[in-house]
N, C-alpha and C. Protein backbone atom coordinates (compact mmCIF):
# COMPACT_ATOMS: atom_id res chain seq x y z
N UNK A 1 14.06 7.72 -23.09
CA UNK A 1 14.81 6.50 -22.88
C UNK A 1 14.06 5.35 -23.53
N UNK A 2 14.19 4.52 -24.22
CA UNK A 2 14.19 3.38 -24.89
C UNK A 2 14.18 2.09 -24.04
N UNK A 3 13.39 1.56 -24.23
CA UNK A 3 13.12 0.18 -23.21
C UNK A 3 12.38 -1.04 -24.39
N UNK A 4 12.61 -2.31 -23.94
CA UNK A 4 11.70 -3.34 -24.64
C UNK A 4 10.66 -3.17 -23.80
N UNK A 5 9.69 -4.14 -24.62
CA UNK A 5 8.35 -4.12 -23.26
C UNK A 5 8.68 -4.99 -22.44
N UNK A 6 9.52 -6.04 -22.37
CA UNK A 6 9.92 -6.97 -21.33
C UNK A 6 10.66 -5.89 -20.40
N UNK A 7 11.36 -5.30 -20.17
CA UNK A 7 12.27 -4.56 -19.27
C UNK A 7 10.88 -3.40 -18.96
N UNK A 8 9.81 -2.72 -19.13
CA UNK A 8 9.22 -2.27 -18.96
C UNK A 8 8.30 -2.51 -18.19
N UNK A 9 7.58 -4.06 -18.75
CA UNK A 9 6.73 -4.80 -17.44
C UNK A 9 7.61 -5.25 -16.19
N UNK A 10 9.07 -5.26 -16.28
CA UNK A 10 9.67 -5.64 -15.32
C UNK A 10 9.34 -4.50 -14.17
N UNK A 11 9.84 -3.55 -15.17
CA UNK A 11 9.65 -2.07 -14.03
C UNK A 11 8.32 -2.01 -13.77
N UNK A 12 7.90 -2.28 -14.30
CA UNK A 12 6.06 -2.09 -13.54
C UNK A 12 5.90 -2.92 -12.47
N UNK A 13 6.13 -4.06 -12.32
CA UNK A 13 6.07 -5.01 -11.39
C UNK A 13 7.37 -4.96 -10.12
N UNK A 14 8.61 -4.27 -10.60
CA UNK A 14 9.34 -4.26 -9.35
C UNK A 14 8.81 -2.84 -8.70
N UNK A 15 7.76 -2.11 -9.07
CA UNK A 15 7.50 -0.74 -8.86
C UNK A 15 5.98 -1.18 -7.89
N UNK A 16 5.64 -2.13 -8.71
CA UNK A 16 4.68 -2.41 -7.98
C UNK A 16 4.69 -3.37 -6.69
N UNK A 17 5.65 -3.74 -6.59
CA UNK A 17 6.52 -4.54 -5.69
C UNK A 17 6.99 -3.95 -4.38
N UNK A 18 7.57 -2.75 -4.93
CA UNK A 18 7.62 -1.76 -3.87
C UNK A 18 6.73 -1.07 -2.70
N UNK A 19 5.72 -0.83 -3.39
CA UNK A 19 4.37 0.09 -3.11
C UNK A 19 3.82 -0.94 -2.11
N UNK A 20 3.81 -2.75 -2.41
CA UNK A 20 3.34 -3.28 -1.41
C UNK A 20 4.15 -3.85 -0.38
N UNK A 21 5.47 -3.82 -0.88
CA UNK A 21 6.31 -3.66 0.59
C UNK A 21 5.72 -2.64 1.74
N UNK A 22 5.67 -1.47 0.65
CA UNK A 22 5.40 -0.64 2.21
C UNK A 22 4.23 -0.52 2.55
N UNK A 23 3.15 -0.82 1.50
CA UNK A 23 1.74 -1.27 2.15
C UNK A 23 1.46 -2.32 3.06
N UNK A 24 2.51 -3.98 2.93
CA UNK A 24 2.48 -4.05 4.08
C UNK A 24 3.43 -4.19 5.62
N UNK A 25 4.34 -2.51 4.88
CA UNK A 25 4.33 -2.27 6.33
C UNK A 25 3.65 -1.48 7.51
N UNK A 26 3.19 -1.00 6.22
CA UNK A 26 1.61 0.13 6.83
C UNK A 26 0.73 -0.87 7.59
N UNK A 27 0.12 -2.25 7.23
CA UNK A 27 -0.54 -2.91 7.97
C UNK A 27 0.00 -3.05 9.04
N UNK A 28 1.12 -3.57 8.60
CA UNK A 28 1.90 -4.36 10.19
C UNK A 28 1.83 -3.17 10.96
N UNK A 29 2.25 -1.97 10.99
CA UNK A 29 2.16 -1.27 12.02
C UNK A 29 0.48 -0.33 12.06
N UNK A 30 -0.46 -0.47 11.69
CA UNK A 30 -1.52 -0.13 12.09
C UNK A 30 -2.29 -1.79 12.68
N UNK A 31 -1.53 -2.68 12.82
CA UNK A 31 -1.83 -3.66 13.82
C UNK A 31 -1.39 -3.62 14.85
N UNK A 32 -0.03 -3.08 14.96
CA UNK A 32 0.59 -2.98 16.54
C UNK A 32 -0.02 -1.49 17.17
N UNK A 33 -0.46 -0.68 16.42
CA UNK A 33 -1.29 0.32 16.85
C UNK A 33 -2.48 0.15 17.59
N UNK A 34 -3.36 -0.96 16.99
CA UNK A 34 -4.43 -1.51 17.30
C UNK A 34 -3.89 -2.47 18.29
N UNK A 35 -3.50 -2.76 19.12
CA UNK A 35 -2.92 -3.69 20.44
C UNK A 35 -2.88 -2.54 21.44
N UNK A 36 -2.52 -1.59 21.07
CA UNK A 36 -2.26 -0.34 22.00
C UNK A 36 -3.25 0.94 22.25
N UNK A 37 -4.11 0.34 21.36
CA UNK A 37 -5.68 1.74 22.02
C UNK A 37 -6.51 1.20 22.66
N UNK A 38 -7.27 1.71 23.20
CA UNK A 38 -8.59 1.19 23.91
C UNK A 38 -9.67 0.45 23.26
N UNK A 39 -10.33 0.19 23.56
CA UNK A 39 -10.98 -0.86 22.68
C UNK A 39 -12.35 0.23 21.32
N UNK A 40 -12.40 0.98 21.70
CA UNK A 40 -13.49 2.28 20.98
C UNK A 40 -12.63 2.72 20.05
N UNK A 41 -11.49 3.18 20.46
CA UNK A 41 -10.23 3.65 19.11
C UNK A 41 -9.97 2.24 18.45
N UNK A 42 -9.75 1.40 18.69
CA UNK A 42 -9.21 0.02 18.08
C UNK A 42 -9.74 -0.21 17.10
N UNK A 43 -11.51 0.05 17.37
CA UNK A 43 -11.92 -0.59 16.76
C UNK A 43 -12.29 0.30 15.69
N UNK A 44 -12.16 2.07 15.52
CA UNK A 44 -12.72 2.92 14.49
C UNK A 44 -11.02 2.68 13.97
N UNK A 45 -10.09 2.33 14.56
CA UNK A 45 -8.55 2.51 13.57
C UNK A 45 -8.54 1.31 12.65
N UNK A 46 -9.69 0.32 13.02
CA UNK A 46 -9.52 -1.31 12.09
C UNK A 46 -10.74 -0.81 10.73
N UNK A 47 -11.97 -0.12 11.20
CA UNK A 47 -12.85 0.10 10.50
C UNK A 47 -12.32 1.43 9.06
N UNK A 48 -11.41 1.97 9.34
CA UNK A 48 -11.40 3.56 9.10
C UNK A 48 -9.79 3.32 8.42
N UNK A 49 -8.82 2.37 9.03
CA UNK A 49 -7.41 2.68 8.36
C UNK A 49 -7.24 1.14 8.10
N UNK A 50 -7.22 0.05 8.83
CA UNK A 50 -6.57 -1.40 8.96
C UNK A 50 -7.55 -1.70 7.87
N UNK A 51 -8.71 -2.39 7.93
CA UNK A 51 -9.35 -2.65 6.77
C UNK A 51 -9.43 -2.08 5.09
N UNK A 52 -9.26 -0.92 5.06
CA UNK A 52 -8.74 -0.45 3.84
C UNK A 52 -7.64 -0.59 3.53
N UNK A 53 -6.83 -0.66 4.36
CA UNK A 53 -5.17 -0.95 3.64
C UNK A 53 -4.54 -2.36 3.50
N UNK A 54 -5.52 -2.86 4.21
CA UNK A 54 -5.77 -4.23 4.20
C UNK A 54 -6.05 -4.74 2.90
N UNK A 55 -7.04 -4.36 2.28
CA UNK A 55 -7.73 -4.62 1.12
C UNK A 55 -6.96 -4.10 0.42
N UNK A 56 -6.38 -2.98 0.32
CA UNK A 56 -5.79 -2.54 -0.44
C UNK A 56 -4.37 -3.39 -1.32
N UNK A 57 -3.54 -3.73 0.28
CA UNK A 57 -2.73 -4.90 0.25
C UNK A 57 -2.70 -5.55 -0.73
N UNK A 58 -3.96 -6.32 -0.40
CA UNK A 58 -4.21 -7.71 -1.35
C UNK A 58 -4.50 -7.17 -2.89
N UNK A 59 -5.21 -5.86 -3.37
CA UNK A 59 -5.59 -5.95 -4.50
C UNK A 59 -4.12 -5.51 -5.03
N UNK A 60 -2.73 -5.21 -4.54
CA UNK A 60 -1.70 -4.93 -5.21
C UNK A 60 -1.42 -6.19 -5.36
N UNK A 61 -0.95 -6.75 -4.40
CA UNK A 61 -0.72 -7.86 -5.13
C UNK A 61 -1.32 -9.01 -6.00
N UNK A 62 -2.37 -8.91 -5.77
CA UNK A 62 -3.03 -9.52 -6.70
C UNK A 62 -2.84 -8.97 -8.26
N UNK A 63 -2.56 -7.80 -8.36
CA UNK A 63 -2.20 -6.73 -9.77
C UNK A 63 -0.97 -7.21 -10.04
N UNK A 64 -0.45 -7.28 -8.70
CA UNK A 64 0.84 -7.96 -9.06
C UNK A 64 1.28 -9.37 -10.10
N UNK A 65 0.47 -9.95 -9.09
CA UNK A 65 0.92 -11.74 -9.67
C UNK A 65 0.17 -11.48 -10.82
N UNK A 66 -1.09 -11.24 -11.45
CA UNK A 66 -1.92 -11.67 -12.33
C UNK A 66 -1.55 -10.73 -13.60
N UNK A 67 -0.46 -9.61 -13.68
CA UNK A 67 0.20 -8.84 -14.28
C UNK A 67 1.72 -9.78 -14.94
N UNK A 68 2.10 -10.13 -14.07
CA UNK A 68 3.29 -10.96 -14.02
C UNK A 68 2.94 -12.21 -14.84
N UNK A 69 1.75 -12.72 -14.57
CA UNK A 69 1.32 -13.99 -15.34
C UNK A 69 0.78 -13.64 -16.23
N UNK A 70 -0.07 -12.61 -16.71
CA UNK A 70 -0.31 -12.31 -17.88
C UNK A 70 0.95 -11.98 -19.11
N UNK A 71 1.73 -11.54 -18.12
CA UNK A 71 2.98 -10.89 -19.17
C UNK A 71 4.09 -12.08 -19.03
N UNK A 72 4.09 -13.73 -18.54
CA UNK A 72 4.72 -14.34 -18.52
C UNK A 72 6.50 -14.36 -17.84
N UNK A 73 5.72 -13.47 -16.83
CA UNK A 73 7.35 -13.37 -15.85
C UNK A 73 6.80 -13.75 -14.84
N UNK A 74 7.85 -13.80 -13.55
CA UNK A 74 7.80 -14.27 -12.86
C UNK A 74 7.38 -13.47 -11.47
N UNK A 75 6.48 -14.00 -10.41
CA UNK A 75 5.82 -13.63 -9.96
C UNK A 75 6.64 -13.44 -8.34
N UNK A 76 5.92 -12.56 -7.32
CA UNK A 76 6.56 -12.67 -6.77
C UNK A 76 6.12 -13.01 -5.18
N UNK A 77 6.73 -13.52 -4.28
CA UNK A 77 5.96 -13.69 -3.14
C UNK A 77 6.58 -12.57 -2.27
N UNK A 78 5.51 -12.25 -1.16
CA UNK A 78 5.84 -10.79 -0.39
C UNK A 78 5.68 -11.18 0.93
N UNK A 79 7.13 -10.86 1.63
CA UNK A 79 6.74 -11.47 2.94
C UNK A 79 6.22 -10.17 3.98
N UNK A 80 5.77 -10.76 5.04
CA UNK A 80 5.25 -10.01 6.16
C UNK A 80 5.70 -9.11 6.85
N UNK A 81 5.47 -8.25 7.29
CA UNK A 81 6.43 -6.79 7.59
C UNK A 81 6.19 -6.92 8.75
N UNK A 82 7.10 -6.25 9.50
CA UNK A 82 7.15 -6.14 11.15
C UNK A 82 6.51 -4.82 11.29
N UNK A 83 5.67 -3.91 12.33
CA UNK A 83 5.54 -2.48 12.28
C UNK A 83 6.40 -1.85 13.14
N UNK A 84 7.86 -1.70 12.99
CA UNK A 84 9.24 -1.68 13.40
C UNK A 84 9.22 -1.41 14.80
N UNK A 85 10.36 -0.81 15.18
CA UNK A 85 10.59 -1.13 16.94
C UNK A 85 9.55 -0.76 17.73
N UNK A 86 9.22 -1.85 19.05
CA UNK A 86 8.30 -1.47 19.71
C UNK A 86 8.00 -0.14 20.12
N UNK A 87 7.04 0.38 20.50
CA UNK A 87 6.21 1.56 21.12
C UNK A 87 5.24 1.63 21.64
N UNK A 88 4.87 2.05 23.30
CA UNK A 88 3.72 1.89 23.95
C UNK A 88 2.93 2.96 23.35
N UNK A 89 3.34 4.07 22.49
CA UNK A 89 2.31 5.12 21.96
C UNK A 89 2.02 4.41 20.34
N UNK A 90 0.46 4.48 20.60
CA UNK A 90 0.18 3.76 18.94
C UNK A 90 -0.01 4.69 18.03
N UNK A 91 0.71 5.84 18.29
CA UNK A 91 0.49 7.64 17.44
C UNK A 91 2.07 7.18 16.76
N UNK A 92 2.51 6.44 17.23
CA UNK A 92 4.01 6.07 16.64
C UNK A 92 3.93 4.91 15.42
N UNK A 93 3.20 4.72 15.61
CA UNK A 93 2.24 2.78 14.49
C UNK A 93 1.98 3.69 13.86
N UNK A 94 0.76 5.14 14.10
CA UNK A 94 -0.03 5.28 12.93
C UNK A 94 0.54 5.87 12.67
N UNK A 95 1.95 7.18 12.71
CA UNK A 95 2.73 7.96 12.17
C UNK A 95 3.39 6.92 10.79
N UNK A 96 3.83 5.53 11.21
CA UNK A 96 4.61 5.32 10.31
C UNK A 96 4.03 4.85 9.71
N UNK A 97 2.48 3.96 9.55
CA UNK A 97 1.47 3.97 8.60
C UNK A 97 1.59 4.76 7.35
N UNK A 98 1.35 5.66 8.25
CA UNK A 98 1.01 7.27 7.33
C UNK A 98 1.96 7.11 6.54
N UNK A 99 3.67 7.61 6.60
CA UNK A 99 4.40 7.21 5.89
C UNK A 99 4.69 6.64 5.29
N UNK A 100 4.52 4.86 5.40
CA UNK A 100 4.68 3.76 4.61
C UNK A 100 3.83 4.04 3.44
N UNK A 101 2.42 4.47 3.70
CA UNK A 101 1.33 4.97 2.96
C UNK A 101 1.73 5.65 1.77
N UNK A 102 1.94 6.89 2.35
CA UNK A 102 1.93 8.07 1.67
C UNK A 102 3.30 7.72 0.46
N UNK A 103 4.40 6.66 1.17
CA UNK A 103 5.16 6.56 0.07
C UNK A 103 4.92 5.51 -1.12
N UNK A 104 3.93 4.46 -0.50
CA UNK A 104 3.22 3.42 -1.07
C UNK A 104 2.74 4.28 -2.89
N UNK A 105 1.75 5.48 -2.34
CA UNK A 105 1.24 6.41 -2.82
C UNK A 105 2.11 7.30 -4.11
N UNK A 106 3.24 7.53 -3.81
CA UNK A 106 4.13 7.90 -4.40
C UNK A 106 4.74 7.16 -5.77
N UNK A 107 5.17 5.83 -5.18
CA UNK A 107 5.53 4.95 -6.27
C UNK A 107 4.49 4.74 -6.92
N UNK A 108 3.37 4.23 -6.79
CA UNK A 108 2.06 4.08 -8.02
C UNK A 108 2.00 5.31 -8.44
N UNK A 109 2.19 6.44 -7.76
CA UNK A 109 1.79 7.85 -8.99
C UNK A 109 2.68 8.17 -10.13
N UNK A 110 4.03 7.57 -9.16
CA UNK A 110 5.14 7.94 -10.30
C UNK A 110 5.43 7.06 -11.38
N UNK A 111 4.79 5.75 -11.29
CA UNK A 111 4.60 4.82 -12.26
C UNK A 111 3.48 5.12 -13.26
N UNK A 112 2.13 5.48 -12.89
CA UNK A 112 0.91 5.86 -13.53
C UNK A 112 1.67 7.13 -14.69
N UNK A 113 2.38 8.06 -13.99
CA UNK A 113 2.78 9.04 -14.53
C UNK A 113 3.85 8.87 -15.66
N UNK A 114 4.82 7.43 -15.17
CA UNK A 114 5.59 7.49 -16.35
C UNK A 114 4.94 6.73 -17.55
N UNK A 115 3.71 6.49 -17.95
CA UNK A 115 3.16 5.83 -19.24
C UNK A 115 3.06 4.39 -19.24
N UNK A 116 4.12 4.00 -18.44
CA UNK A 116 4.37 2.45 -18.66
C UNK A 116 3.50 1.76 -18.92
N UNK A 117 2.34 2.07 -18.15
CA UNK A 117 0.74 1.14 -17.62
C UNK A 117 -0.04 1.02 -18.70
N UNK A 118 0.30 2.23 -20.06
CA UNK A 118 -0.18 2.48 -20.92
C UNK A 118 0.27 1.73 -22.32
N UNK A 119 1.95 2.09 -22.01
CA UNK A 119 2.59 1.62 -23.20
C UNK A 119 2.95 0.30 -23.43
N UNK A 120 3.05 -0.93 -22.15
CA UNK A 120 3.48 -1.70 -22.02
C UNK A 120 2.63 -2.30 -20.92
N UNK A 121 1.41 -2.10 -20.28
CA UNK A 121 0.57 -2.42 -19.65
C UNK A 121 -0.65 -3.38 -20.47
N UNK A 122 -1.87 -3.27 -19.54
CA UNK A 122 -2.65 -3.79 -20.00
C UNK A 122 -4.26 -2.83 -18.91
N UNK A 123 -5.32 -3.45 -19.42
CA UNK A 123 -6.68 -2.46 -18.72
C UNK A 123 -6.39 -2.89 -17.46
N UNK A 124 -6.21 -4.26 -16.85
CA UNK A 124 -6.34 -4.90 -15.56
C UNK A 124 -5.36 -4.24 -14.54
N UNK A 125 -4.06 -4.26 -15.43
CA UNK A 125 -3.30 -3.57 -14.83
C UNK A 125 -3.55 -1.92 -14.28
N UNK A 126 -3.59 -0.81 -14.95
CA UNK A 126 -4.46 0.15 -15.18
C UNK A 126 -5.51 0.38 -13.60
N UNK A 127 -6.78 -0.85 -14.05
CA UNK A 127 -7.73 -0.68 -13.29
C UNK A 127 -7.34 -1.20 -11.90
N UNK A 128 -6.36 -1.92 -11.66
CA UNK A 128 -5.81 -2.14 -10.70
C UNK A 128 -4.87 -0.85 -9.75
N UNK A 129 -4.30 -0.18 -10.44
CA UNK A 129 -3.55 0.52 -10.02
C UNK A 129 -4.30 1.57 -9.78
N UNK A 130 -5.20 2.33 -10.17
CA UNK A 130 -6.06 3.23 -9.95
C UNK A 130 -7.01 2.79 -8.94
N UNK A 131 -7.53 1.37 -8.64
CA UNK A 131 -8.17 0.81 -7.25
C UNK A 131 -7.49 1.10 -6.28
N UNK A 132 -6.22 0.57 -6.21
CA UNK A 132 -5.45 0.45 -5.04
C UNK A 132 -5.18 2.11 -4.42
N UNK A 133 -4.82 3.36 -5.48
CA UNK A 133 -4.57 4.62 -5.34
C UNK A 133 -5.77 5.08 -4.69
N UNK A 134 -6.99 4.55 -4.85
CA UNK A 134 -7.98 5.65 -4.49
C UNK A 134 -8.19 5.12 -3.62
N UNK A 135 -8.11 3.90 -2.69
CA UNK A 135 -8.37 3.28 -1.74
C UNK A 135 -7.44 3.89 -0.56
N UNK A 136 -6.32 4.03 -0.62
CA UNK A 136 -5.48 4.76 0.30
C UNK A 136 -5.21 6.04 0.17
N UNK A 137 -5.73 6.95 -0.75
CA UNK A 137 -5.67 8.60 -1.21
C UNK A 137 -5.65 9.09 0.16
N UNK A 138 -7.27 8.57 0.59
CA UNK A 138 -7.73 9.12 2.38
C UNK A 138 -7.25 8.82 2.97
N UNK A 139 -6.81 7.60 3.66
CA UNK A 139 -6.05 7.47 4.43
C UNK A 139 -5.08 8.27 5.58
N UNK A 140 -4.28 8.66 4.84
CA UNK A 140 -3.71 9.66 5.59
C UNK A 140 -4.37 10.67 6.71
N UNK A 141 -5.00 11.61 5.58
CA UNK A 141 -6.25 12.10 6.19
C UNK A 141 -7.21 11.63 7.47
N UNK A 142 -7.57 10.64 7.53
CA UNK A 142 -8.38 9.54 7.90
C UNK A 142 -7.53 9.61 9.66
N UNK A 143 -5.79 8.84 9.26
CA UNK A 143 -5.47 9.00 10.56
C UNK A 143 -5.52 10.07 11.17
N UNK A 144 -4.66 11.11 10.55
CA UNK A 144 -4.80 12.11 11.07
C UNK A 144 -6.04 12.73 11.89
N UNK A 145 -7.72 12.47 12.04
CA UNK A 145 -8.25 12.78 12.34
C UNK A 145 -8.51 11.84 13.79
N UNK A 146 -8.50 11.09 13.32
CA UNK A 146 -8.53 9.80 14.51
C UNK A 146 -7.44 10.07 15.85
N UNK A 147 -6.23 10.20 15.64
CA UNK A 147 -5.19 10.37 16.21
C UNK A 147 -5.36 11.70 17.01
N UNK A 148 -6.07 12.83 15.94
CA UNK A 148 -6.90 14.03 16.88
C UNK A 148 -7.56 13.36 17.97
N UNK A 149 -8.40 12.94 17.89
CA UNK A 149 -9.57 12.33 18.58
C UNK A 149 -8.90 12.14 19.50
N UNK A 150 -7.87 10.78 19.24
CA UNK A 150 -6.98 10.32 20.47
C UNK A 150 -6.53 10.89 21.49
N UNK A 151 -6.41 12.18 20.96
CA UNK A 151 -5.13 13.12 21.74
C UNK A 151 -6.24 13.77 22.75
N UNK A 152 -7.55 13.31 22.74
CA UNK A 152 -8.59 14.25 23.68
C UNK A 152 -8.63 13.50 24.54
């Protein structure tokens, strides 16, 4: 398929747009998770999942805007995610973490994979997108072990 590079960085950026929608809905709900454990889990789920995806967050978008301004489009602002309907079990926060995650995960692979980053990218971009991927790879993993823990 045939693209300009303007319609190409577009797709990179509404792709990347995506990934931090649901990154932060992964926060928002590994915050309402963290309201609902004890204070010993709270605080290994902020050290171990919230703080990395946290960071993670910000370095998408930051790939974002500074991608967008490099390539002279327009940038975008990302609003705040709810971590959807209440739940007194926070195995329900970090389930959909996981998910938001894992699909977060998905869209950057399937973007990395279609060339774009290459053909119509730039290094920042690139080194950005490969930060943000390896930062949440574990994750998943990560809850999953924790959430073990929990269940003892």
């Amino acid at each position: 398929m045939s693209y300009t590079t303007e319609e190409g960085r577009e797709r990179i950026l509404g792709d990347i747009a995506l990934a931090a929608d649901q990154l932060a809905l992964a926060v928002a709900a590994l915050g309402e998770a963290y309201e609902e454990l004890d204070e010993r889990t709270a605080d290994q789920l902020e050290s171990a999942l919230f703080r990395p995806a946290s960071q993670a967050y910000g370095r998408l978008r930051r790939t974002h805007a500074e991608f967008a301004q490099r390539s002279g489009l327009p940038g975008q602002s990302f609003e705040r995610s709810s971590g959807g309907m209440h739940s007194a079990d926070p195995r329900v926060y970090v389930e959909r973490a996981v998910q938001a995650i894992e699909e977060a995960d998905h869209v950057l692979a399937e973007l990395q994979d279609s060339m774009l980053p290459v053909e119509v990218g730039d290094r920042e971009l690139r080194e950005g997108l490969s930060a943000v991927r390896e930062a949440i790879g574990n994750l998943p993993a990560h809850a999953q072990r924790l959430m073990r823990a929990q269940g003892r």
